[in-house]
N, C-alpha and C. Protein backbone atom coordinates (compact mmCIF):
# COMPACT_ATOMS: atom_id res chain seq x y z
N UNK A 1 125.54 170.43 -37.86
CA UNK A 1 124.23 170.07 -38.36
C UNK A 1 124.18 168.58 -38.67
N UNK A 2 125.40 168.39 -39.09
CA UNK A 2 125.09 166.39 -39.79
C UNK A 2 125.44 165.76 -38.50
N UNK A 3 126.28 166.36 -37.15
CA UNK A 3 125.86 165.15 -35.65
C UNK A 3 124.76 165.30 -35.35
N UNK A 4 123.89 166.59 -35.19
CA UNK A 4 122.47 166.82 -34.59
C UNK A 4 121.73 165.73 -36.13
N UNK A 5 121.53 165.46 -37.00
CA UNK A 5 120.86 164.41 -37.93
C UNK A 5 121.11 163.30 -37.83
N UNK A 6 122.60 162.68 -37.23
CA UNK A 6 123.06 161.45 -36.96
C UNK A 6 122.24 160.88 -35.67
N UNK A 7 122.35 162.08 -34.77
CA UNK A 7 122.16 161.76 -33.45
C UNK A 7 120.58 161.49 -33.56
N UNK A 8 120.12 162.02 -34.20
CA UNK A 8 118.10 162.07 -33.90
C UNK A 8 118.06 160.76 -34.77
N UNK A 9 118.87 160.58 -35.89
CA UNK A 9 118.40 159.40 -36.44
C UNK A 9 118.66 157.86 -35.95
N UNK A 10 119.87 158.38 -34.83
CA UNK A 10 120.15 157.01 -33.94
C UNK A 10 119.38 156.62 -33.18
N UNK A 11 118.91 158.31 -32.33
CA UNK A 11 117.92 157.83 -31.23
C UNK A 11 116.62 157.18 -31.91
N UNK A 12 116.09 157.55 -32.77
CA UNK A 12 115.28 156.96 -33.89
C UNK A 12 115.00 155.40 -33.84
N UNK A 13 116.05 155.25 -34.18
CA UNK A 13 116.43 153.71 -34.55
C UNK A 13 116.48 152.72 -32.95
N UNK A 14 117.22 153.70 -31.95
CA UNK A 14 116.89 152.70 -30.65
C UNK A 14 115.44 153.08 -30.47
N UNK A 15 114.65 153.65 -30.50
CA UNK A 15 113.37 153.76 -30.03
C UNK A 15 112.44 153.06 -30.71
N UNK A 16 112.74 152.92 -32.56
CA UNK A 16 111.78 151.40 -33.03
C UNK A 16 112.48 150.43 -33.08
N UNK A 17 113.78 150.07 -32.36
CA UNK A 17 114.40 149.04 -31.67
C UNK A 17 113.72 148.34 -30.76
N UNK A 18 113.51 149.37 -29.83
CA UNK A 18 112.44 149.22 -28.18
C UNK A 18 111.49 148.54 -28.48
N UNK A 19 110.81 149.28 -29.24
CA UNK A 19 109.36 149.16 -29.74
C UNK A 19 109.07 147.40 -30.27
N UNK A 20 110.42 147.48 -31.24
CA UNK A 20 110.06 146.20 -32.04
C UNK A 20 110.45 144.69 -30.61
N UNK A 21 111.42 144.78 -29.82
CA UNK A 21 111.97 143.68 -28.95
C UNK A 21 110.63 144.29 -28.13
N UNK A 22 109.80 145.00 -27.69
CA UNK A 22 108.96 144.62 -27.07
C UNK A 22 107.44 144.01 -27.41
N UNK A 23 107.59 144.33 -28.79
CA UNK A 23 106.14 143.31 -29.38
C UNK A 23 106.70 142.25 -30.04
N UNK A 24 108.03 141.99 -29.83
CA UNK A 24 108.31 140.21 -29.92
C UNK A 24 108.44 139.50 -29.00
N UNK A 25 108.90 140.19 -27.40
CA UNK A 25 108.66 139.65 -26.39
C UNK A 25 107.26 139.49 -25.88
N UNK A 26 106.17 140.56 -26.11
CA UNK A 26 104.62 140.28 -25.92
C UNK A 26 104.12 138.92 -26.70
N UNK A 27 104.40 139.55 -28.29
CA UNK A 27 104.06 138.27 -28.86
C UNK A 27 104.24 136.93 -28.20
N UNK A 28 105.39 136.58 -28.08
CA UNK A 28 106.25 135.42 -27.72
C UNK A 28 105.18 135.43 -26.40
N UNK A 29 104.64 136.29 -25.21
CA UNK A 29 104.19 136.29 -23.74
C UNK A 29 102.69 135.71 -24.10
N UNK A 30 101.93 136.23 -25.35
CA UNK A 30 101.04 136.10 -26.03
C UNK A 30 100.59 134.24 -26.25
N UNK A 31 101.93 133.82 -27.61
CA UNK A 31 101.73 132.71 -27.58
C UNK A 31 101.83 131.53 -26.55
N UNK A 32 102.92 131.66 -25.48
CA UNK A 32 103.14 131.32 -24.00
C UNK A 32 101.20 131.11 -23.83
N UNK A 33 100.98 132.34 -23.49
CA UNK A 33 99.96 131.96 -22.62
C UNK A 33 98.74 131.12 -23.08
N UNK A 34 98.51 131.24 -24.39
CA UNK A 34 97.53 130.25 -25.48
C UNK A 34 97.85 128.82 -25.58
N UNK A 35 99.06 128.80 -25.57
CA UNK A 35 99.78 127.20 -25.66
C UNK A 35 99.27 126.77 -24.13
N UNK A 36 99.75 127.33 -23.20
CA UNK A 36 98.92 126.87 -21.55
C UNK A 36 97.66 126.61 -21.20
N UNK A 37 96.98 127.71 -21.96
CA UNK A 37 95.55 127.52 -22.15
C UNK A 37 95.24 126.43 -22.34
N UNK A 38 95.65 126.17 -23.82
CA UNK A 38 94.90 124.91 -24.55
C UNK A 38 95.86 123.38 -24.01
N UNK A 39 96.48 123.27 -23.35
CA UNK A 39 97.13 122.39 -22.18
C UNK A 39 96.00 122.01 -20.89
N UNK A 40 95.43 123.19 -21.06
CA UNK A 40 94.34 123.30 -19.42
C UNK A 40 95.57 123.72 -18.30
N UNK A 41 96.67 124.50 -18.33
CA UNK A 41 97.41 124.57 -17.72
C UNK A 41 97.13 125.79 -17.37
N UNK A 42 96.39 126.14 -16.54
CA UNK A 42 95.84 127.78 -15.86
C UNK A 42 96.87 128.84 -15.14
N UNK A 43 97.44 127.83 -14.09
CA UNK A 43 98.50 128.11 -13.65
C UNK A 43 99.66 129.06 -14.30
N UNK A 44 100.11 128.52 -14.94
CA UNK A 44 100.83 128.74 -16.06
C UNK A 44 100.47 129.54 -17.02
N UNK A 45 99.49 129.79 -17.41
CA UNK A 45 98.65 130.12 -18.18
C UNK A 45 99.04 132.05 -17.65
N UNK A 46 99.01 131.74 -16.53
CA UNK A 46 98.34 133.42 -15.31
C UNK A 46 99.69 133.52 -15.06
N UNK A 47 101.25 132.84 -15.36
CA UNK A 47 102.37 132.95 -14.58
C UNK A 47 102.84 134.33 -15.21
N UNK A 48 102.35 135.08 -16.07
CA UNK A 48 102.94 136.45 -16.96
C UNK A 48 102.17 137.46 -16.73
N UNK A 49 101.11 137.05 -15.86
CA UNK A 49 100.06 138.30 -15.84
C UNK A 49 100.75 139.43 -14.41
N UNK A 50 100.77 140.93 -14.84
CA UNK A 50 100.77 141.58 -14.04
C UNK A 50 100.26 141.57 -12.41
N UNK A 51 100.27 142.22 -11.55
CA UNK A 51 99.33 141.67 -10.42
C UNK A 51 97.78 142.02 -9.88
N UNK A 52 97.92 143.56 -10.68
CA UNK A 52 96.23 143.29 -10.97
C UNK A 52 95.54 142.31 -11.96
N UNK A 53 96.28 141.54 -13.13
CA UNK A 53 95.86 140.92 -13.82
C UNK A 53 95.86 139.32 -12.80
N UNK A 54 96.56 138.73 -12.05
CA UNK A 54 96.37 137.60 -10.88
C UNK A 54 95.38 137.96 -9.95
N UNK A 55 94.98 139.39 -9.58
CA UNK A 55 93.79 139.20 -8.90
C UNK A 55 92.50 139.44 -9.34
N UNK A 56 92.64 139.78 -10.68
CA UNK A 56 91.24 140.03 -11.19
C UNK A 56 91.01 138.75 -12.36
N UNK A 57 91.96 137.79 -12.97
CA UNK A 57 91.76 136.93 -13.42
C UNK A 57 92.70 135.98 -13.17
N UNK A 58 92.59 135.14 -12.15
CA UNK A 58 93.77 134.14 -11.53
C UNK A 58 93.43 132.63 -12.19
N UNK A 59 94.44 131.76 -12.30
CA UNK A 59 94.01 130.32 -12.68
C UNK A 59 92.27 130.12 -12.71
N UNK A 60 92.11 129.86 -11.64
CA UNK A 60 90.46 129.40 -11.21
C UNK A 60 89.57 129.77 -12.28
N UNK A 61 89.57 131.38 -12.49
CA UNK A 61 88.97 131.98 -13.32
C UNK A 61 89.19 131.59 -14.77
N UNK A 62 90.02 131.17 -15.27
CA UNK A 62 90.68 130.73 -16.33
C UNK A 62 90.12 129.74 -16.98
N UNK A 63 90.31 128.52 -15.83
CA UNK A 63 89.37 127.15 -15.81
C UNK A 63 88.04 127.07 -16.21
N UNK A 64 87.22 128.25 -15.62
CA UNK A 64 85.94 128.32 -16.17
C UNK A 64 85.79 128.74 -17.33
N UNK A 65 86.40 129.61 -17.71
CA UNK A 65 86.62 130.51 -18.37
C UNK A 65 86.42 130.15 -20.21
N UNK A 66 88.06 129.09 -19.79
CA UNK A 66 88.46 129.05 -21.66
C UNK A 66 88.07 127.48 -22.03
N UNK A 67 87.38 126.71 -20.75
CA UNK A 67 86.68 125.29 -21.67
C UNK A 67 85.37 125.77 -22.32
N UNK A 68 84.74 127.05 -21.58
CA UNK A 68 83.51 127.54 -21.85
C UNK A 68 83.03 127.98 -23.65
N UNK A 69 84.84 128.35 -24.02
CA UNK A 69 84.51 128.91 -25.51
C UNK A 69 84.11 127.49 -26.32
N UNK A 70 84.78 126.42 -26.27
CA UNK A 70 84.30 125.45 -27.42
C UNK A 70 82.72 124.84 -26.89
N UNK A 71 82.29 124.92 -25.73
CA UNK A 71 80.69 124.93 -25.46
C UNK A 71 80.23 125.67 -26.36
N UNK A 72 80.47 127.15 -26.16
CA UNK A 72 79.64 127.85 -26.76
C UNK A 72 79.73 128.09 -28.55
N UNK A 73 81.05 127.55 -28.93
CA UNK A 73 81.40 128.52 -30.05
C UNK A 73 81.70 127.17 -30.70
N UNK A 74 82.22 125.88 -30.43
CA UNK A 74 82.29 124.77 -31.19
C UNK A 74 83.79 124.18 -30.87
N UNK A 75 84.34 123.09 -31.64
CA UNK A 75 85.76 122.85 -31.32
C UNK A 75 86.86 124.05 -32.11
N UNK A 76 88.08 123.41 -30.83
CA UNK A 76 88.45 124.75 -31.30
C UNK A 76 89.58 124.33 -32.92
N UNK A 77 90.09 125.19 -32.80
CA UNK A 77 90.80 124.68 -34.56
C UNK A 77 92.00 125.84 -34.73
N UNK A 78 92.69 126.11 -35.68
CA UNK A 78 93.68 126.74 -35.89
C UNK A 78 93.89 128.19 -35.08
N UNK A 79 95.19 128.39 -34.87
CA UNK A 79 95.31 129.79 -34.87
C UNK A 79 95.87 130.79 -36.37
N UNK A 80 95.68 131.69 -36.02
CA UNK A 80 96.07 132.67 -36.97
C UNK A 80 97.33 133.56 -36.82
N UNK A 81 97.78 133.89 -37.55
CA UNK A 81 98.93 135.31 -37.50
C UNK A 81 98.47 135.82 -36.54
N UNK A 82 99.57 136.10 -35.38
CA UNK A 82 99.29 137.93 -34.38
C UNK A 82 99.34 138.55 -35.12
N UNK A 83 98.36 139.35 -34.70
CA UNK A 83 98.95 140.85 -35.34
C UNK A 83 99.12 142.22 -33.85
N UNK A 84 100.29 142.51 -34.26
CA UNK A 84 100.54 143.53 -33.19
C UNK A 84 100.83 144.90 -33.70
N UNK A 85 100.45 145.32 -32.39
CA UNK A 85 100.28 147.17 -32.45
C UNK A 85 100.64 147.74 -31.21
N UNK A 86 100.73 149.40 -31.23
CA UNK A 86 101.36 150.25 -29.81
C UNK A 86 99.85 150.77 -29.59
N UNK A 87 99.64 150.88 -28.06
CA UNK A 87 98.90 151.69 -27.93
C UNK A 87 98.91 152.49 -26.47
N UNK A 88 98.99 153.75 -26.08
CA UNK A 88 99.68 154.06 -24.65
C UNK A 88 100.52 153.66 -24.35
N UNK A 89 101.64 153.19 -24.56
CA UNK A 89 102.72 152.65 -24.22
C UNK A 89 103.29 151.12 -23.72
N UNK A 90 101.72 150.85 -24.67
CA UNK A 90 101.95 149.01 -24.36
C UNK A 90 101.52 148.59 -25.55
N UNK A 91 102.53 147.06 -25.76
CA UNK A 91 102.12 146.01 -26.70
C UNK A 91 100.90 145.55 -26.99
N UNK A 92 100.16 145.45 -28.11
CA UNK A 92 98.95 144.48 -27.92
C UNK A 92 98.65 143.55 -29.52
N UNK A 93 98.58 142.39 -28.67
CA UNK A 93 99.03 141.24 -29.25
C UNK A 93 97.40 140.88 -29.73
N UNK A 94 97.12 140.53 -30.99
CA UNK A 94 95.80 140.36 -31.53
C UNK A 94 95.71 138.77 -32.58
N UNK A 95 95.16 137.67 -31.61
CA UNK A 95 96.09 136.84 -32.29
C UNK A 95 93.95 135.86 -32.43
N UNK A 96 93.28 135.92 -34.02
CA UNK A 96 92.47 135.01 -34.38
C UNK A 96 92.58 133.48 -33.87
N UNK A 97 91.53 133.36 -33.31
CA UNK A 97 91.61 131.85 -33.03
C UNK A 97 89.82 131.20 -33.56
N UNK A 98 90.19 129.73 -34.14
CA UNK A 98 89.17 129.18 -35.09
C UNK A 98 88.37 128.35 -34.07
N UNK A 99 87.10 128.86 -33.91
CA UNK A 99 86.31 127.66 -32.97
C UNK A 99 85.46 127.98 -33.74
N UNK A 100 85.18 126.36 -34.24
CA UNK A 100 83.78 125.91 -35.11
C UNK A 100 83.93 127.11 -36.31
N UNK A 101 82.50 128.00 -36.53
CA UNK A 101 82.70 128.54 -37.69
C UNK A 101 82.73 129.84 -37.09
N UNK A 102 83.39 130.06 -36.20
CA UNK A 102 83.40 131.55 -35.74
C UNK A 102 85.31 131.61 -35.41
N UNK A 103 85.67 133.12 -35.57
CA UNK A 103 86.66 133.67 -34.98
C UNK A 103 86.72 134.20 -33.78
N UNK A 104 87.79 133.86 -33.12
CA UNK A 104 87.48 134.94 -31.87
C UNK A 104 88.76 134.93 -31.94
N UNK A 105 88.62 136.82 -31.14
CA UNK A 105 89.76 137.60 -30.98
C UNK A 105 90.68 137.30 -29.66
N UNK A 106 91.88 136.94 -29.45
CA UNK A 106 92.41 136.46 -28.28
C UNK A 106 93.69 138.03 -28.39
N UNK A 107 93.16 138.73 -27.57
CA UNK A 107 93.80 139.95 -26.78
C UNK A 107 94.78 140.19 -25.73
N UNK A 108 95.80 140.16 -26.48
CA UNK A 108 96.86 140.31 -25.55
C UNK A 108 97.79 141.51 -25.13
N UNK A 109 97.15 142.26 -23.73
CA UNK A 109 98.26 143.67 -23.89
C UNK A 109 99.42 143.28 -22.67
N UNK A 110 100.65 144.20 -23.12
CA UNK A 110 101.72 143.47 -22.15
C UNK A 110 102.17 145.26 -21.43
N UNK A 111 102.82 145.18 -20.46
CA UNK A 111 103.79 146.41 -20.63
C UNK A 111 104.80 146.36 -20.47
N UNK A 112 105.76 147.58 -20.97
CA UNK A 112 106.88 147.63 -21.07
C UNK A 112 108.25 146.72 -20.60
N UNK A 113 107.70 145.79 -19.19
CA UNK A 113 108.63 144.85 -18.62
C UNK A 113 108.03 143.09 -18.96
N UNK A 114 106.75 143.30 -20.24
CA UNK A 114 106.47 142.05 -20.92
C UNK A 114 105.45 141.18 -20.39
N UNK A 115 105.41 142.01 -19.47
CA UNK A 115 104.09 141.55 -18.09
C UNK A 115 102.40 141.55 -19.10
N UNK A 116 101.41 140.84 -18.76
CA UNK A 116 100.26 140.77 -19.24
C UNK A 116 99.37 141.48 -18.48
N UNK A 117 99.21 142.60 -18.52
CA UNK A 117 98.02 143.86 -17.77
C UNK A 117 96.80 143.30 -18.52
N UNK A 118 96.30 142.88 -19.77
CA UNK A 118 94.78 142.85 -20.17
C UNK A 118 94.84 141.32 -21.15
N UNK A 119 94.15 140.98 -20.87
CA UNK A 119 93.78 140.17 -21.67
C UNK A 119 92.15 139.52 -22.16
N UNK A 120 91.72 139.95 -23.34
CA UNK A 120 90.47 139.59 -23.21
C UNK A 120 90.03 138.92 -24.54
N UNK A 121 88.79 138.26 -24.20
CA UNK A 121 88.28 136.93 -25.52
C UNK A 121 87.33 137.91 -26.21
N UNK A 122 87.31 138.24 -27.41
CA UNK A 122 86.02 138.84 -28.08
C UNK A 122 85.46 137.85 -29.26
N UNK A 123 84.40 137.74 -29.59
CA UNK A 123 84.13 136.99 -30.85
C UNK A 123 84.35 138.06 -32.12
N UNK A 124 84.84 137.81 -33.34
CA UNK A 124 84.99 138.99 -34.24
C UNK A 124 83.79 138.98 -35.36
N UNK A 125 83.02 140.19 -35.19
CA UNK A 125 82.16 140.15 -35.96
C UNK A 125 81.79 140.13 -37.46
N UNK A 126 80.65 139.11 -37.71
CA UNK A 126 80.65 139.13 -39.14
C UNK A 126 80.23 139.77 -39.78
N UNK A 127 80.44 140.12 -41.17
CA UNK A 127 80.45 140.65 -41.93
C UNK A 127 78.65 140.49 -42.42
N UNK A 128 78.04 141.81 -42.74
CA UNK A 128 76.44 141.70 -43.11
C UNK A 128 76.87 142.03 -44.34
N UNK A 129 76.36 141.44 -45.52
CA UNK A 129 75.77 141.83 -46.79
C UNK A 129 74.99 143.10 -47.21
């Protein structure tokens, strides 16, 4: 009875092992790709994305893409803490970014081999009285 408790509590421990080296490698894939961004480095930017993620949002797209937020939303300004979570069996990296007087959500999901399958810009909504 105490190897069958050892054993479940090991496998335990490698499995939020897994868990944890793969939302520090997302993270880490996360900040990578924000630092490129704000470089204007697109290229680079897209070098982690999965391969449906290169053909459905490649450099080019990028370019238009992320000078468009300080047009619309103001200069840009600090980042914030990621915050990460599991969901289906992938990382997702949730990391506030400050343009002008708005937040926006910079979305980062990875999978299991650290690769970037989704990534998307949301503005985070404010709070009504």
């Amino acid at each position: 009875m105490m190897k069958l408790a050892y054993a479940a509590c090991l496998a335990l421990g490698l499995t939020v092992g897994v868990t944890h080296a793969a939302g520090t490698d997302c993270q880490a894939t996360s900040t990578r790709l924000l630092d490129h961004l704000d470089k204007g480095d697109y290229a680079g930017a897209a070098a982690d994305f999965d391969d449906t993620m290169k053909a459905d949002l490649g450099a080019d797209r990028l370019a238009r893409i992320w000078p468009a937020l300080s047009q619309q939303f103001g200069a840009r300004g600090a980042r914030e803490q990621p915050q990460l979570s599991q969901r289906d069996g992938r990382t997702l990296v949730i990391t506030p970014l400050h343009y002008g007087q708005r937040l926006i959500n910079a979305r980062v999901s990875c999978d299991s081999d650290g690769r970037i399958g989704g990534f998307y810009i949301k503005p985070q909504q404010s709070a009504t009285p």
